[in-house]
N, C-alpha and C. Protein backbone atom coordinates (compact mmCIF):
# COMPACT_ATOMS: atom_id res chain seq x y z
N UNK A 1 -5.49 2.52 29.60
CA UNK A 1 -5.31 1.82 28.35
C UNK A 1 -4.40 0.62 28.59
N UNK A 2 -4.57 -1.10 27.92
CA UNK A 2 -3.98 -1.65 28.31
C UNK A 2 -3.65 -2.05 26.49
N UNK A 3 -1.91 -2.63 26.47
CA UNK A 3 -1.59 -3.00 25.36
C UNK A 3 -1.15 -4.39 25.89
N UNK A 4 -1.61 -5.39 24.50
CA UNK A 4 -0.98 -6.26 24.72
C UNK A 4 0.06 -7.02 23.15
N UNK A 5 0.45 -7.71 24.01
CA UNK A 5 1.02 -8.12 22.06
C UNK A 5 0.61 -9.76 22.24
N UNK A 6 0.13 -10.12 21.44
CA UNK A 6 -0.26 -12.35 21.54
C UNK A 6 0.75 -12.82 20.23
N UNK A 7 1.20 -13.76 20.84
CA UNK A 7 1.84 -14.52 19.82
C UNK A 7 0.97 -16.00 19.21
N UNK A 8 1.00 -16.14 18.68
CA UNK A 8 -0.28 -16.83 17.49
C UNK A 8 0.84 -18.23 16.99
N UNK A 9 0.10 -19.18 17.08
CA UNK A 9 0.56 -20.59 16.43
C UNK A 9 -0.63 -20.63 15.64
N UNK A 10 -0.62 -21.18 14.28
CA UNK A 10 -1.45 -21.47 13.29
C UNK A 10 -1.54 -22.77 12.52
N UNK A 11 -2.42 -23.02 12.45
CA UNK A 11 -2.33 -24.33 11.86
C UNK A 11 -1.18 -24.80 10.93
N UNK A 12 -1.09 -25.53 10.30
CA UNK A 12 -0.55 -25.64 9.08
C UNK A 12 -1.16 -25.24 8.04
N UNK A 13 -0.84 -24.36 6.92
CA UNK A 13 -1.44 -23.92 5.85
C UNK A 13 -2.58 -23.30 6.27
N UNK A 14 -2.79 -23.01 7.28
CA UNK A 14 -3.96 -21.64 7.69
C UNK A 14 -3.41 -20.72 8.05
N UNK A 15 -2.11 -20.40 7.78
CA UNK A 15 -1.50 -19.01 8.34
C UNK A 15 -1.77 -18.03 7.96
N UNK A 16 -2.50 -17.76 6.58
CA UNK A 16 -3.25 -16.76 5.81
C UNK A 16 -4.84 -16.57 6.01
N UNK A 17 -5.38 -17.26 6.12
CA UNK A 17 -6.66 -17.74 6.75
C UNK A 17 -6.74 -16.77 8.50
N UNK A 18 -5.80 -17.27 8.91
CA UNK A 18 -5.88 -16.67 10.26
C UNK A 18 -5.79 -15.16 10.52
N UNK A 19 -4.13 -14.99 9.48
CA UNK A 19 -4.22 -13.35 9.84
C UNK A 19 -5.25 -12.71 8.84
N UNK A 20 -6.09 -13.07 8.24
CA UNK A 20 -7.27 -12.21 7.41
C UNK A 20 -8.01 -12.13 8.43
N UNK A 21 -8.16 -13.26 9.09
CA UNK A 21 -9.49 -13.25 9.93
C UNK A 21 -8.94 -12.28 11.15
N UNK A 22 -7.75 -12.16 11.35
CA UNK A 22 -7.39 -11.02 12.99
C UNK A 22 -7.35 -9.45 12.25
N UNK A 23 -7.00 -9.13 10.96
CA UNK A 23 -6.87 -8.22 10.46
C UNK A 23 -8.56 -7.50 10.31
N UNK A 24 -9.89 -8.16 10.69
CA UNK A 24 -10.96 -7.84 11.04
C UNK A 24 -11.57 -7.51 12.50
N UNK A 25 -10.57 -7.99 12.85
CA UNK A 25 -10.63 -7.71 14.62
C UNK A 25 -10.34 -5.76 14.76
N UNK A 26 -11.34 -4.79 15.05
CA UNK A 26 -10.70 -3.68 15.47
C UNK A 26 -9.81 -3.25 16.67
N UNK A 27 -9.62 -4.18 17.12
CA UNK A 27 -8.53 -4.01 18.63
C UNK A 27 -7.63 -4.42 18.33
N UNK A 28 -6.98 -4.65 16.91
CA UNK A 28 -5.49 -4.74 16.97
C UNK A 28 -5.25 -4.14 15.78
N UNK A 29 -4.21 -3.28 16.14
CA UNK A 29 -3.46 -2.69 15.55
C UNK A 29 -2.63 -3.07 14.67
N UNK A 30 -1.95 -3.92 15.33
CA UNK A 30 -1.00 -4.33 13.94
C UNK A 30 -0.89 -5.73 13.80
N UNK A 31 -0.51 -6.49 12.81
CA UNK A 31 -0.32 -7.99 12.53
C UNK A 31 1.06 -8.49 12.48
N UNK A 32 1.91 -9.36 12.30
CA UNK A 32 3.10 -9.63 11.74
C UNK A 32 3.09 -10.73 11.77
N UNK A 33 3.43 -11.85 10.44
CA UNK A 33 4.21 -12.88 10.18
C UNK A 33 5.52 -12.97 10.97
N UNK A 34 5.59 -14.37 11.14
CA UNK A 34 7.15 -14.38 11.84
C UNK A 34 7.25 -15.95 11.49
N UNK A 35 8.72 -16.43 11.86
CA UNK A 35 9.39 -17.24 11.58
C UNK A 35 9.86 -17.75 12.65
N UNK A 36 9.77 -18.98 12.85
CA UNK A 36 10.14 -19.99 14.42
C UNK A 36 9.15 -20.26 15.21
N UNK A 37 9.15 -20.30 16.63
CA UNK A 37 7.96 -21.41 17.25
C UNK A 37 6.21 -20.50 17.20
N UNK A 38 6.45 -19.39 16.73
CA UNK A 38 5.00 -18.75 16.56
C UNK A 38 4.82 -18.53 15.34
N UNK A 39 3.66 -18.37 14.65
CA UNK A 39 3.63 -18.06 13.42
C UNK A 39 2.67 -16.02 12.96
N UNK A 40 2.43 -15.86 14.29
CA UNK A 40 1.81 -14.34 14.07
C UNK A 40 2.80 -13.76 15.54
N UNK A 41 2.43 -12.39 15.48
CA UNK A 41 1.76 -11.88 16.33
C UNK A 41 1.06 -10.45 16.39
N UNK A 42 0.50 -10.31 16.93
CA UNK A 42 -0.49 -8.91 16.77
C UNK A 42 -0.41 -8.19 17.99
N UNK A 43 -0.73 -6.87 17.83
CA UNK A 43 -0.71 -5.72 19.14
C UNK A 43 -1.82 -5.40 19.06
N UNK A 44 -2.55 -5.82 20.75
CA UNK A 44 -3.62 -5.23 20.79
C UNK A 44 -3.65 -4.21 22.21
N UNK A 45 -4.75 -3.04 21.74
CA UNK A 45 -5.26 -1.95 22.67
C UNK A 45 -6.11 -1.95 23.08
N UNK A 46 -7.14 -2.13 24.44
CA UNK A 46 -7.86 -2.31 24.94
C UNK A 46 -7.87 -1.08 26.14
N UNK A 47 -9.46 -0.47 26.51
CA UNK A 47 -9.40 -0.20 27.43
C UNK A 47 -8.74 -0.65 28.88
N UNK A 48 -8.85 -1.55 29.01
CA UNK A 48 -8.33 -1.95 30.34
C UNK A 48 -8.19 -3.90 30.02
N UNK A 49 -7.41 -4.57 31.25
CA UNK A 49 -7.03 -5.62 31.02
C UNK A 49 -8.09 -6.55 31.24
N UNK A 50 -8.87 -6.28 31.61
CA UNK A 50 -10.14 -7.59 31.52
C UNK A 50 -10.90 -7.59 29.95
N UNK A 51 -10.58 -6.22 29.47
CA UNK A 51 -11.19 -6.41 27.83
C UNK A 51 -10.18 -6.87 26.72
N UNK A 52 -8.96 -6.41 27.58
CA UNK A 52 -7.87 -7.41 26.51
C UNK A 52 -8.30 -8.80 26.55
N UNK A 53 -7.94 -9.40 27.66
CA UNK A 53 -8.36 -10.90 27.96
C UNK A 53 -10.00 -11.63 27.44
N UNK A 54 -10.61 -10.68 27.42
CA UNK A 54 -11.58 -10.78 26.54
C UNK A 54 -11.63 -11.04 25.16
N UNK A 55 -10.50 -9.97 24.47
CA UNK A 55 -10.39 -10.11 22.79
C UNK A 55 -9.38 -11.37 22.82
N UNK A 56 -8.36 -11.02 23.73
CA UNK A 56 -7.72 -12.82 23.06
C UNK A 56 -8.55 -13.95 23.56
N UNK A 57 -9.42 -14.36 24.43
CA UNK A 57 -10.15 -15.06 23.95
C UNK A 57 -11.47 -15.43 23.59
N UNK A 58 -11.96 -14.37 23.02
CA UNK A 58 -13.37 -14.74 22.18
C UNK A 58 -12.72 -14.20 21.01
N UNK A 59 -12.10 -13.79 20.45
CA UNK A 59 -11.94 -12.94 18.91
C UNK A 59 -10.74 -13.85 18.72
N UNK A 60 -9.79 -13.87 19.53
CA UNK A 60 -8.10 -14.18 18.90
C UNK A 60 -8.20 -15.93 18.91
N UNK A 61 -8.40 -16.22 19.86
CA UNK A 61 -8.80 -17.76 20.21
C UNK A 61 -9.77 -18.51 19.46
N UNK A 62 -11.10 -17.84 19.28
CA UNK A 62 -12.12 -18.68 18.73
C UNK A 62 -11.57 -18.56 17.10
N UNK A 63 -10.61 -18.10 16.48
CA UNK A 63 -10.61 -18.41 14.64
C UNK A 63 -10.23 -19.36 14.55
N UNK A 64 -10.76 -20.23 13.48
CA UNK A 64 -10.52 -21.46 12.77
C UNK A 64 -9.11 -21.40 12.30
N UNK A 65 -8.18 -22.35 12.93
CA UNK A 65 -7.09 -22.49 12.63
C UNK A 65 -5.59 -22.53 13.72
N UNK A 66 -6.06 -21.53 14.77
CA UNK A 66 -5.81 -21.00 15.73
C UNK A 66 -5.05 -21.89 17.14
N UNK A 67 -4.05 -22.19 16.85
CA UNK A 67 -3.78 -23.66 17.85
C UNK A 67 -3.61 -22.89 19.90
N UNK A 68 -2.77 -21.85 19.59
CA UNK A 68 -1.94 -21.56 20.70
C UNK A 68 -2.21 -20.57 20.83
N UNK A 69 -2.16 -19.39 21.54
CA UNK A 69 -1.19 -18.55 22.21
C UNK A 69 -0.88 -17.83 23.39
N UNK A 70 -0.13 -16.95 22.94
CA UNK A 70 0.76 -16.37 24.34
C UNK A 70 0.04 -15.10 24.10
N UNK A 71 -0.12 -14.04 25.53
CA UNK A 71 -0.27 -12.80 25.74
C UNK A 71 0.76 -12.22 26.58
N UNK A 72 1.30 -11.00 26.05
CA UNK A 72 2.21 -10.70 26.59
C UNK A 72 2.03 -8.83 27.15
N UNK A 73 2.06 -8.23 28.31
CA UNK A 73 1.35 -7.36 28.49
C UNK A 73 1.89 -6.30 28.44
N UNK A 74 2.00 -5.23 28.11
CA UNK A 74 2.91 -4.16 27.99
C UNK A 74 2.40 -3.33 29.14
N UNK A 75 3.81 -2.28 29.53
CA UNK A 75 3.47 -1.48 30.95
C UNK A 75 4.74 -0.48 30.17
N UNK A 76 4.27 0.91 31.54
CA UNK A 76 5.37 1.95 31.09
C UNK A 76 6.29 2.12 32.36
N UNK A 77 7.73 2.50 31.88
CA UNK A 77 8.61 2.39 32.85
C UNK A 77 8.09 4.24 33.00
């Protein structure tokens, strides 16, 4: 199982627009608004890391609005 978390830049005034459209995505779990140089970010679960990299970019990347982002990969100590 691979988790990741992406941090999301959004247009201007599409910041609602965007997280509706990720909140249809079934590979992520959770959403969050935030405040400062990102404007989302979401946790996603994927079988393995070539299907993460897959959802951030055909699902997370391709929404209208969608400027940036970061993937950040989670591991267990």
């Amino acid at each position: 199982m691979a988790v990741g978390f992406v941090l999301i830049s959004a247009a201007p005034a599409k910041e609602h627009v965007v997280y509706n459209k990720l909140s249809e995505v079934p590979e992520i779990e959770e959403i969050h608004p935030l405040f400062g140089e990102y404007d989302l970010i979401a946790k996603i679960k994927a079988d393995d890391f070539e299907r993460l990299g897959d959802i951030v970019v055909n699902k997370i990347r391709s929404i209208d609005g969608v400027i940036d982002t970061k993937t950040l990969t989670g591991t267990k100590f």
